[in-house]
Protein backbone atom coordinates (compact mmCIF):
# COMPACT_ATOMS: atom_id res chain seq x y z
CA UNK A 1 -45.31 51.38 6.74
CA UNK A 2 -41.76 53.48 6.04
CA UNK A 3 -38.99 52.28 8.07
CA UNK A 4 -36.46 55.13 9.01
CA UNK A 5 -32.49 54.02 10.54
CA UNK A 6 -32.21 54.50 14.17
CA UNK A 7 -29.09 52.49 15.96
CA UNK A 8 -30.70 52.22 18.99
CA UNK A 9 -34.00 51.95 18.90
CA UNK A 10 -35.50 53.18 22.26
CA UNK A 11 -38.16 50.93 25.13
CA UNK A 12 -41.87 51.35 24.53
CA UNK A 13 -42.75 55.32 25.52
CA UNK A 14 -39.67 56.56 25.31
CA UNK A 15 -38.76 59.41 22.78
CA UNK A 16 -37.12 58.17 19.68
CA UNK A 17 -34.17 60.82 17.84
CA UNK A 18 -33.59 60.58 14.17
CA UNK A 19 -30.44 61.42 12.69
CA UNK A 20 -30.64 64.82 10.43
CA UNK A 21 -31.18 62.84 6.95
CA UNK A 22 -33.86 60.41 8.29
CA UNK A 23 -35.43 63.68 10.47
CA UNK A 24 -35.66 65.66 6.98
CA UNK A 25 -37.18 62.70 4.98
CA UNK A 26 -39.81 61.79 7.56
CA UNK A 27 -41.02 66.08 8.26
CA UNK A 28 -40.02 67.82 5.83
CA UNK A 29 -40.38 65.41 2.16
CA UNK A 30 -42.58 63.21 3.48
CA UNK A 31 -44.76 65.87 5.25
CA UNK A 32 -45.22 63.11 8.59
CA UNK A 33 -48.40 64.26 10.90
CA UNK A 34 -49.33 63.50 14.38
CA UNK A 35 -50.87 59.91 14.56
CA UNK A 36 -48.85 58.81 11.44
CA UNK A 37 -46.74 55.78 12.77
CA UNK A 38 -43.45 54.40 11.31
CA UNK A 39 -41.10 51.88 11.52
CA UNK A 40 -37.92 51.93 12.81
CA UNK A 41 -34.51 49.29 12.03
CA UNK A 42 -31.01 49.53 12.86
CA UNK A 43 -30.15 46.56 10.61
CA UNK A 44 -28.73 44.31 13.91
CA UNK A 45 -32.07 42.46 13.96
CA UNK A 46 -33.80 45.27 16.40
CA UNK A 47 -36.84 47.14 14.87
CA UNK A 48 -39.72 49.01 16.44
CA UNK A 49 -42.84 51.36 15.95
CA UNK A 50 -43.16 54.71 16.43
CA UNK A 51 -45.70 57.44 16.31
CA UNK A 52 -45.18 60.97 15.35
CA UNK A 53 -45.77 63.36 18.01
CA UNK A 54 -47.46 66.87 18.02
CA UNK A 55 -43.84 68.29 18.56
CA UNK A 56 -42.51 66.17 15.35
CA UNK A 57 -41.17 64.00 17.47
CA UNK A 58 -41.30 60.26 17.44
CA UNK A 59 -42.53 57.93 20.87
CA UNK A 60 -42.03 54.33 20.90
CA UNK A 61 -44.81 51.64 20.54
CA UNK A 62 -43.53 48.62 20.46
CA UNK A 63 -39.90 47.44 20.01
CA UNK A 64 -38.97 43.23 18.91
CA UNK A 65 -35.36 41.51 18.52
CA UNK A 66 -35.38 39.25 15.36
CA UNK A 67 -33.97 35.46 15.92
CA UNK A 68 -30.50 35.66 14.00
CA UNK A 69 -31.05 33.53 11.01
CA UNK A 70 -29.94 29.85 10.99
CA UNK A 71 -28.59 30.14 7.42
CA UNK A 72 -26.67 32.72 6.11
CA UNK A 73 -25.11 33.18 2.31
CA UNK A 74 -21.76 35.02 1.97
CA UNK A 75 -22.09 36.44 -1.41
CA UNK A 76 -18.24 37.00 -2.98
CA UNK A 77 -18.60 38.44 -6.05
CA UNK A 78 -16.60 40.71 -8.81
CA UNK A 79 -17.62 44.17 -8.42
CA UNK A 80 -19.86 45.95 -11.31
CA UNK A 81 -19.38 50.05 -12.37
CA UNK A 82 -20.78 52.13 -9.05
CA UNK A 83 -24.29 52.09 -11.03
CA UNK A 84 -24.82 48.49 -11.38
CA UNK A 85 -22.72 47.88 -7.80
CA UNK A 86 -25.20 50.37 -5.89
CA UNK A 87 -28.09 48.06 -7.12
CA UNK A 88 -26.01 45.02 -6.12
CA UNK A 89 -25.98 46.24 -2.45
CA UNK A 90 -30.00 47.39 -2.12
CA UNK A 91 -30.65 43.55 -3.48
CA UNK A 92 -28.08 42.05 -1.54
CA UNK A 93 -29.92 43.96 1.47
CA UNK A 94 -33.33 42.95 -0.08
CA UNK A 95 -32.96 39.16 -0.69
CA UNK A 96 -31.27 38.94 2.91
CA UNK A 97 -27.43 38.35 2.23
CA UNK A 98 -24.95 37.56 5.37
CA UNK A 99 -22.43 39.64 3.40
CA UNK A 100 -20.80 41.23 0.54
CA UNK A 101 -17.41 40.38 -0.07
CA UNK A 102 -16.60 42.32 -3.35
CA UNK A 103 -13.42 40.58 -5.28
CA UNK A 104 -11.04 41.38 -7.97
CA UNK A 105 -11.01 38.65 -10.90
CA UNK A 106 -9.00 38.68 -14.07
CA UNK A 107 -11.96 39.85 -15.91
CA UNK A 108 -13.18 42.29 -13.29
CA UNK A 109 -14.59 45.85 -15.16
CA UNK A 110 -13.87 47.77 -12.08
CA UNK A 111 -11.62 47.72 -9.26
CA UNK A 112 -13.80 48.48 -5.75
CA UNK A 113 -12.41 51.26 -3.66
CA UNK A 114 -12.24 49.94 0.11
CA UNK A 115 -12.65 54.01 0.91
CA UNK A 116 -16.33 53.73 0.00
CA UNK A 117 -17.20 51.08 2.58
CA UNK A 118 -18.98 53.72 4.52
CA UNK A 119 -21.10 54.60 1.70
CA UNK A 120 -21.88 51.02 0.70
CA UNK A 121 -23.32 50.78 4.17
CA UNK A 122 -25.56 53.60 3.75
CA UNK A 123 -27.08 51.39 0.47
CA UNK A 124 -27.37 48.49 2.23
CA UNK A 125 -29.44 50.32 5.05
CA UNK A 126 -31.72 51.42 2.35
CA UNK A 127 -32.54 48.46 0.81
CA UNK A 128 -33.21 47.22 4.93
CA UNK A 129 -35.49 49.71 5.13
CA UNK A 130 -37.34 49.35 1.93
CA UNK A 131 -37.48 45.77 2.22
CA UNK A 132 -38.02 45.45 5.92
CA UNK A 133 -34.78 43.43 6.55
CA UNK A 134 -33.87 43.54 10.45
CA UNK A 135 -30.33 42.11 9.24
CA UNK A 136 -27.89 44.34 7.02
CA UNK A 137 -25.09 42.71 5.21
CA UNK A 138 -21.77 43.08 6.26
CA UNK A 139 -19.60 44.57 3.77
CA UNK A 140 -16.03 43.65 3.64
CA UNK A 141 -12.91 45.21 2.68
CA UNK A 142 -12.43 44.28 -1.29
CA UNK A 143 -9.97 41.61 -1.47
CA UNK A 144 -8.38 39.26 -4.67
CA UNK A 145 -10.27 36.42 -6.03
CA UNK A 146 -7.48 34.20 -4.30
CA UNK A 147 -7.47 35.52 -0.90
CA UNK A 148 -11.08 35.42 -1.19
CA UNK A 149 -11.23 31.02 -2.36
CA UNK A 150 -8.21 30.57 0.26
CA UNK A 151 -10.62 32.06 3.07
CA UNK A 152 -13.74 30.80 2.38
CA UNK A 153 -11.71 27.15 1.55
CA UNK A 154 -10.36 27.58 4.98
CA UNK A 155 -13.60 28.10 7.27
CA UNK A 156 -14.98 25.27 5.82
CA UNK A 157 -18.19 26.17 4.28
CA UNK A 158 -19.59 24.79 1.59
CA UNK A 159 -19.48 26.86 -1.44
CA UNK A 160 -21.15 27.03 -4.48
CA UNK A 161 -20.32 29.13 -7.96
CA UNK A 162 -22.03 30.84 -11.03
CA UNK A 163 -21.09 28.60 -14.06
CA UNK A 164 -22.13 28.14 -17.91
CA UNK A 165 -23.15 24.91 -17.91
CA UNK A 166 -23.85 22.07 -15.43
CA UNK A 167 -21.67 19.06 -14.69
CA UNK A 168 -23.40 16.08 -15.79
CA UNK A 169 -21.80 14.28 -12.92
CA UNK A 170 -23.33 16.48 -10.22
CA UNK A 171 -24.52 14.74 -6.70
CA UNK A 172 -28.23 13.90 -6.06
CA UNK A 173 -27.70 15.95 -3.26
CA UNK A 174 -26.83 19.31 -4.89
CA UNK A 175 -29.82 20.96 -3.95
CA UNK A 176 -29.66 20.06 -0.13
CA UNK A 177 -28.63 23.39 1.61
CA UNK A 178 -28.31 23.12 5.62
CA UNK A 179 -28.60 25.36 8.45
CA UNK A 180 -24.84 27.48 8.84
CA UNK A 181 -23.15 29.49 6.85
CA UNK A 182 -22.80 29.01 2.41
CA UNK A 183 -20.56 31.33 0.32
CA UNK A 184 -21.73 31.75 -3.38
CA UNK A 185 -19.28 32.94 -5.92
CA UNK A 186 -20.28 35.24 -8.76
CA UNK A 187 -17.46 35.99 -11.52
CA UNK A 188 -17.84 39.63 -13.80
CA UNK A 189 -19.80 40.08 -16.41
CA UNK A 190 -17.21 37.97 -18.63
CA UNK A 191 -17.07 35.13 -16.73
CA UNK A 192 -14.31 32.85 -14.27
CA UNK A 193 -11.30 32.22 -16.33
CA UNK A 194 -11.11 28.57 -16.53
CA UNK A 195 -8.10 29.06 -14.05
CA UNK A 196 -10.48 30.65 -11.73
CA UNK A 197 -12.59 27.82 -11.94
CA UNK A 198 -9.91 25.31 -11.08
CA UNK A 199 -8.76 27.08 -8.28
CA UNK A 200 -11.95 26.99 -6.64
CA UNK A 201 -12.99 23.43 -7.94
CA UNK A 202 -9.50 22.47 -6.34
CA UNK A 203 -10.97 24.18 -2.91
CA UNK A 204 -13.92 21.71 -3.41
CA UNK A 205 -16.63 24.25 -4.42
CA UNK A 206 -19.48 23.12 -6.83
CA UNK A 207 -19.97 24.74 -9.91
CA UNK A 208 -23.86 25.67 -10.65
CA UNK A 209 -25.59 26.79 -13.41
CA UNK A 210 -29.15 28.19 -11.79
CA UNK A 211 -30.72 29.65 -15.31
CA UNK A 212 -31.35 29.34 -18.82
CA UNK A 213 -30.39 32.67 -19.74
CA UNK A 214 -27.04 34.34 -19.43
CA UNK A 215 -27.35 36.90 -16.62
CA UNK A 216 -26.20 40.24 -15.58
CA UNK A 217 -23.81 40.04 -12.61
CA UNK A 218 -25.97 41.88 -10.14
CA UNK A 219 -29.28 39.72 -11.59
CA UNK A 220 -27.32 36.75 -10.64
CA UNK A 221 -25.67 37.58 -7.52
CA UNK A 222 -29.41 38.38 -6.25
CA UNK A 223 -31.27 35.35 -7.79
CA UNK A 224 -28.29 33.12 -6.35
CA UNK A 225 -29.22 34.18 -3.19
CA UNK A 226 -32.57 34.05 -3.37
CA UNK A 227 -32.61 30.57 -4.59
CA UNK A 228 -30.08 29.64 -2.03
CA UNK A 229 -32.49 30.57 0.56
CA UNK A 230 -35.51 28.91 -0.92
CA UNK A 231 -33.45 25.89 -1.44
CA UNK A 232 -32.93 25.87 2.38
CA UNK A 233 -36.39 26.18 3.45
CA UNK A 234 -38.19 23.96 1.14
CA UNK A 235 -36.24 21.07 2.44
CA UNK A 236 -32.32 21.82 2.19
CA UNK A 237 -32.11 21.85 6.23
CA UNK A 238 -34.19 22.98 7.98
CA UNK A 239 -35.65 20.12 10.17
């Protein structure tokens, strides 16, 4: 089933409008006929489903509220070139991110323009919708690599980064991830600068190295995430 943005998804029988875009995608390039049923998400946990009309119109079936989930990753991470960063977002949507806090490092390629939040949000909706997340990330405002460890230092969450290799002295209890909110730090395509890394070993976050291979920024950024959140339900919390 396609799942088409509405931000208020309507009771069971009501009429449901679609914005212009969605309205054009669902009649006119995807050719929707009475009977055909669809999905509908406004990526703050409501969805429904809906079934196209004789007047090309949708009518509410069934509407459901998610439970908000009981563990959330903040991914912080150096931003990519607008290619690379618009795949970022759709897996950061896809692999169920709290948020997407984009920082500058001293090997950052690009520099994120805070005057594209708007159209970061429109990515992130589209990777909700093609992965059937009722949750969107939020996307912050970009900010520097040491506003960004001062913050998440200060809220007390534990925090984890991407490094080359592991520390040999690492707890038996590294892999134990509990209910609440985690941040997890990816650097650019270069790397932390070792000053990076002492700044945020300083703020108590654990280095980890999660693969073999050296990875791509957005690669890791989404298989940090996703391992985060496997860690969590295979035994890292949840009781």
């Amino acid at each position: 089933m396609r799942f088409f943005f509405a931000d208020n998804p309507g009771a069971p029988g009501e009429k449901q409008p679609l914005d212009r875009d969605e309205a054009e995608h669902l009649f006119v390039t995807l050719r929707a006929r009475p009977g055909d049923r669809v999905g509908l998400i406004n990526g703050r946990g409501v969805t429904a489903e809906a079934e196209v009309t004789a007047d090309r119109q949708l009518t509410v079936i069934s509407r459901a509220a998610a439970t908000f989930p009981a563990f959330r990753v903040h991914l912080f991470c150096a931003s990519p070139r607008r290619k690379e960063l618009d795949l970022l977002l759709k897996q950061a949507a896809e692999t169920g991110a709290a948020s997407v806090n984009l920082i500058n490092c001293a090997r950052s390629v690009a520099t994120p323009d805070g005057a594209a939040l708007n159209r970061w949000r429109t990515i992130v909706m589209e990777g909700c919708k093609q992965s059937h997340n009722p949750f969107a990330p939020e996307i912050a405002v970009p900010e520097e690599f040491a506003d960004a460890v001062e913050r998440v230092g200060h809220s007390g969450w534990p925090a984890r980064f991407g490094a080359v290799r592991q520390p040999d002295d690492r707890p038996e209890s590294f892999n134990a991830v509990a209910d609440g909110d985690c941040a997890l730090f990816i650097g650019p395509e270069g790397g932390f600068t070792g000053e990076e890394e002492a700044a945020m070993l300083t703020a108590g976050f654990m280095p980890w190295n999660f693969a073999s291979t050296v990875l791509r920024l957005e690669t890791a950024a989404a298989g940090g995430v996703m391992l985060l959140k496997y860690l969590n339900r295979s035994g890292g919390g949840r009781k």
